[in-house]
C-alpha atoms as a PDB file:
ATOM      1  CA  UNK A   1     -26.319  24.126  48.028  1.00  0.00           C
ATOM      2  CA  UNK A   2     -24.060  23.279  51.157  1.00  0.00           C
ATOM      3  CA  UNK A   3     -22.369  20.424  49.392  1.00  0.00           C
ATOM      4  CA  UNK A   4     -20.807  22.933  46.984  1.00  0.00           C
ATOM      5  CA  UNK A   5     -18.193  24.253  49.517  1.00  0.00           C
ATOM      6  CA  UNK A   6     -14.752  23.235  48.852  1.00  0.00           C
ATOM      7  CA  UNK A   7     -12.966  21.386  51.739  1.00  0.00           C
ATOM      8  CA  UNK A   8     -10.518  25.078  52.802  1.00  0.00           C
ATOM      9  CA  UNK A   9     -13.930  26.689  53.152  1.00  0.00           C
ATOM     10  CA  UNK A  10     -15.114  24.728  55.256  1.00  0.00           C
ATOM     11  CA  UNK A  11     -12.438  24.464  57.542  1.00  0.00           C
ATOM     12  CA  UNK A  12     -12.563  28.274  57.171  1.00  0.00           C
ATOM     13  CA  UNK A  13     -16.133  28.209  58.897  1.00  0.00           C
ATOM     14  CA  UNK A  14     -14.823  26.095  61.948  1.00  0.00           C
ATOM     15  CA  UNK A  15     -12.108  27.690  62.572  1.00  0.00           C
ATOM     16  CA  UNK A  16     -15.079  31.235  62.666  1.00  0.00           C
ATOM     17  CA  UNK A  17     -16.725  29.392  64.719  1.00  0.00           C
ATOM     18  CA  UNK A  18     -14.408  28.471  67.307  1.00  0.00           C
ATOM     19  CA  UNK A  19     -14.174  32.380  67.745  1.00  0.00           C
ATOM     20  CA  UNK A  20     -17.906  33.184  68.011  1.00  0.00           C
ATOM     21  CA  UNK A  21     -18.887  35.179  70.830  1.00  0.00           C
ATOM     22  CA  UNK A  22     -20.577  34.151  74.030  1.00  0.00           C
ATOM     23  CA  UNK A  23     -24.381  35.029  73.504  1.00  0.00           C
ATOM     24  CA  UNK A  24     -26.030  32.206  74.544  1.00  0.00           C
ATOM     25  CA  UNK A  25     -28.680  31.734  71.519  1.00  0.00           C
ATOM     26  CA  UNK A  26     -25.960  32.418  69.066  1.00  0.00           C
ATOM     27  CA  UNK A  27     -23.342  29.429  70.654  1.00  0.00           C
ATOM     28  CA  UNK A  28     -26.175  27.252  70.120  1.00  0.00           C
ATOM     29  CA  UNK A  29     -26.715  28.524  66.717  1.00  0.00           C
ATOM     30  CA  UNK A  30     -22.774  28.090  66.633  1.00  0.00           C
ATOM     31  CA  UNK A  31     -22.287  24.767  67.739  1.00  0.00           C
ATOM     32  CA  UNK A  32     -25.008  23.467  65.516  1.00  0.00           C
ATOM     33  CA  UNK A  33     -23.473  25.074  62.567  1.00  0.00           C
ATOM     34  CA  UNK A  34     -19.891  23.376  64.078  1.00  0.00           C
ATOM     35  CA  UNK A  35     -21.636  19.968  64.356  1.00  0.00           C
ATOM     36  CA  UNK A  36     -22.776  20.279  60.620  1.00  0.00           C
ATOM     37  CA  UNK A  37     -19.753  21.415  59.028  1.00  0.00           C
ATOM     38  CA  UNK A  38     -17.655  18.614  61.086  1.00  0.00           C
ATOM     39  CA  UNK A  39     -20.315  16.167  59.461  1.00  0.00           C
ATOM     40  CA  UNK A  40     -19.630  17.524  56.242  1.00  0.00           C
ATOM     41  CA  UNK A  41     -15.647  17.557  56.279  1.00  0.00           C
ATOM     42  CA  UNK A  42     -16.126  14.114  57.431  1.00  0.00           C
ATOM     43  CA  UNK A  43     -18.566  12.634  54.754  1.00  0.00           C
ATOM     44  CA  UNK A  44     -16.092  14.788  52.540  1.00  0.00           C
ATOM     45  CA  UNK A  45     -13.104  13.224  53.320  1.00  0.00           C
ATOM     46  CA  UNK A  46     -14.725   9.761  53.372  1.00  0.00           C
ATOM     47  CA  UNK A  47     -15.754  10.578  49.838  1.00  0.00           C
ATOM     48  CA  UNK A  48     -12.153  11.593  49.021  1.00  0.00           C
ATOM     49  CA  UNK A  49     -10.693   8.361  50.504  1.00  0.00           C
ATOM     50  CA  UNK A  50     -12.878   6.184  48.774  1.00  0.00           C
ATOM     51  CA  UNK A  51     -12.597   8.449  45.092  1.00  0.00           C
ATOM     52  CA  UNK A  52      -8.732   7.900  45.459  1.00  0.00           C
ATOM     53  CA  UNK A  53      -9.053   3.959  46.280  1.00  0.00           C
ATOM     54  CA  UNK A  54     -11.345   3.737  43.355  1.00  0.00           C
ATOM     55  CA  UNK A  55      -8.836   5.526  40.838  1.00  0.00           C
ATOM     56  CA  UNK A  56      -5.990   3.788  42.442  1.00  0.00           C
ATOM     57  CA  UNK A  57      -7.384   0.279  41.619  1.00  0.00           C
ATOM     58  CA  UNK A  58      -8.482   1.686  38.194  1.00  0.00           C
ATOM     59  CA  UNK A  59      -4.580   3.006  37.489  1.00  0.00           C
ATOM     60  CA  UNK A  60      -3.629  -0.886  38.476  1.00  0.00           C
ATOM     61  CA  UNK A  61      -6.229  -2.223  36.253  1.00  0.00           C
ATOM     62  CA  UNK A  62      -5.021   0.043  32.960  1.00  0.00           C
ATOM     63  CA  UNK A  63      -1.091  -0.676  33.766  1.00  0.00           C
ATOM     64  CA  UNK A  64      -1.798  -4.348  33.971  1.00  0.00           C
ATOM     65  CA  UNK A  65      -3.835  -4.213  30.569  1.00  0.00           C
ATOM     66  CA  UNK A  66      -1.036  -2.039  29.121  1.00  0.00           C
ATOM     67  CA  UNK A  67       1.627  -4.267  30.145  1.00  0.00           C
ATOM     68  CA  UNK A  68      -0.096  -7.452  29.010  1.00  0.00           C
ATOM     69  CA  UNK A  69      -1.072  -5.488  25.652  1.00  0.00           C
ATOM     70  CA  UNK A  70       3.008  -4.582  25.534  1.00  0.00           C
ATOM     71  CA  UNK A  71       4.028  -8.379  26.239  1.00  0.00           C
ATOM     72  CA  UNK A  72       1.900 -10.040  23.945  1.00  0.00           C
ATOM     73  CA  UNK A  73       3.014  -7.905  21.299  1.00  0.00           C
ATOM     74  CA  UNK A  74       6.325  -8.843  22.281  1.00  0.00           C
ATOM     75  CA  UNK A  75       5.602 -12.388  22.137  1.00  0.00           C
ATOM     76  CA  UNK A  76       4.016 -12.640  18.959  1.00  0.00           C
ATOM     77  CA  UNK A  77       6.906 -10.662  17.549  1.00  0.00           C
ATOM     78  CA  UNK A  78       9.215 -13.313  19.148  1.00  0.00           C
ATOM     79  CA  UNK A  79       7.068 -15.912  17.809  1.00  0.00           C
ATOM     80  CA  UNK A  80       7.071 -14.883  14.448  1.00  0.00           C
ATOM     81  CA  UNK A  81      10.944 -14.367  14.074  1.00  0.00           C
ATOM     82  CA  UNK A  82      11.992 -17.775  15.771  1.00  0.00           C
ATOM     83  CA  UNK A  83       8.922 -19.301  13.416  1.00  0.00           C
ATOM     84  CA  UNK A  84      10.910 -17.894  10.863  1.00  0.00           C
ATOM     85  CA  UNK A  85      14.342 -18.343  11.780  1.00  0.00           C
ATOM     86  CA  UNK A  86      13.211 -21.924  12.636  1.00  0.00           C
ATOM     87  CA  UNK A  87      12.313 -22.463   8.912  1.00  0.00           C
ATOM     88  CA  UNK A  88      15.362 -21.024   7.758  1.00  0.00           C
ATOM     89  CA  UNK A  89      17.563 -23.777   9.831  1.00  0.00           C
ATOM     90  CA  UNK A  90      14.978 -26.662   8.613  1.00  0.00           C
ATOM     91  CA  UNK A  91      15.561 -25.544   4.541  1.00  0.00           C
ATOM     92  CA  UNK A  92      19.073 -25.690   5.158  1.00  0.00           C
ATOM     93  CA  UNK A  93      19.296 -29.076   7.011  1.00  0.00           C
ATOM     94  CA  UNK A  94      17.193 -30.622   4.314  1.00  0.00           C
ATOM     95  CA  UNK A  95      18.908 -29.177   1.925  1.00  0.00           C
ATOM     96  CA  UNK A  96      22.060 -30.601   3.679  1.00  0.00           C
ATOM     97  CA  UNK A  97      20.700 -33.636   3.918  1.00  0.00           C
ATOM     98  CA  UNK A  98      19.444 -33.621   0.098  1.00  0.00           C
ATOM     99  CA  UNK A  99      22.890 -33.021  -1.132  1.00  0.00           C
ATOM    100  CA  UNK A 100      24.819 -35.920   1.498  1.00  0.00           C
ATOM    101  CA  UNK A 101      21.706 -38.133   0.203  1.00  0.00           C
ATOM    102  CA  UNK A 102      22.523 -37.380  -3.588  1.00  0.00           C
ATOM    103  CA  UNK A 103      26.296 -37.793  -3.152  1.00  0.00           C
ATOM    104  CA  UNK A 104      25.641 -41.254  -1.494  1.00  0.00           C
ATOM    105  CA  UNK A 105      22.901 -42.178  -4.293  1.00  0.00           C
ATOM    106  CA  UNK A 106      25.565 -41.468  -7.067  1.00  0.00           C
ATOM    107  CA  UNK A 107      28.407 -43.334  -5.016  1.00  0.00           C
ATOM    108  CA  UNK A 108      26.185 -46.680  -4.294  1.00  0.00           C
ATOM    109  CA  UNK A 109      25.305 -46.539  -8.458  1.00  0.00           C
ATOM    110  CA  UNK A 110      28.622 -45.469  -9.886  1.00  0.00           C
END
């Protein structure tokens, strides 16, 4: 039941019971209460701390999959258009070299 107090409320309840009164019994009902909901902002804000490390190192984990994802895409796109751009230049150079080839056959037997 206590854990279900939001981290404002609890502060609220210090900060009430910084004001209590001076009745004996009820300070040491007070400062028991204080001691509690001290422990609990701590252990709260531990929790926090340690919630926002573990999303921060998730976040860097999904960026650097993204970003590898993006690249590789990238790269296989490069791959493919220099792969083809690359047979593009070898057709024509054999094709070149074909024709020069033909022209020198015909010279040499004519």
């Amino acid at each position: 039941m206590w854990l279900n107090y939001t981290l404002a409320e609890c502060e609220s309840i210090v900060d009430w019971i910084q004001q209590a009164g001076d009745d004996a019994e009820l300070k040491v009902c007070v400062e028991f209460t204080k001691t509690a909901v001290e422990a609990l902002l701590m252990h709260l804000n531990d929790r926090k701390s340690i919630l926002a490390e573990y999303f921060e190192r998730w976040k860097t984990y999904a960026d650097t999959g993204r970003e590898f994802r993006t690249q590789w895409k990238q790269f296989v796109t490069d791959a493919r258009a220099v792969s083809f751009t690359h047979l593009v230049v070898v057709v024509a150079v054999v094709v070149v070299v074909v024709v020069v080839v033909g022209v020198m056959v015909d010279k040499l037997y004519c």
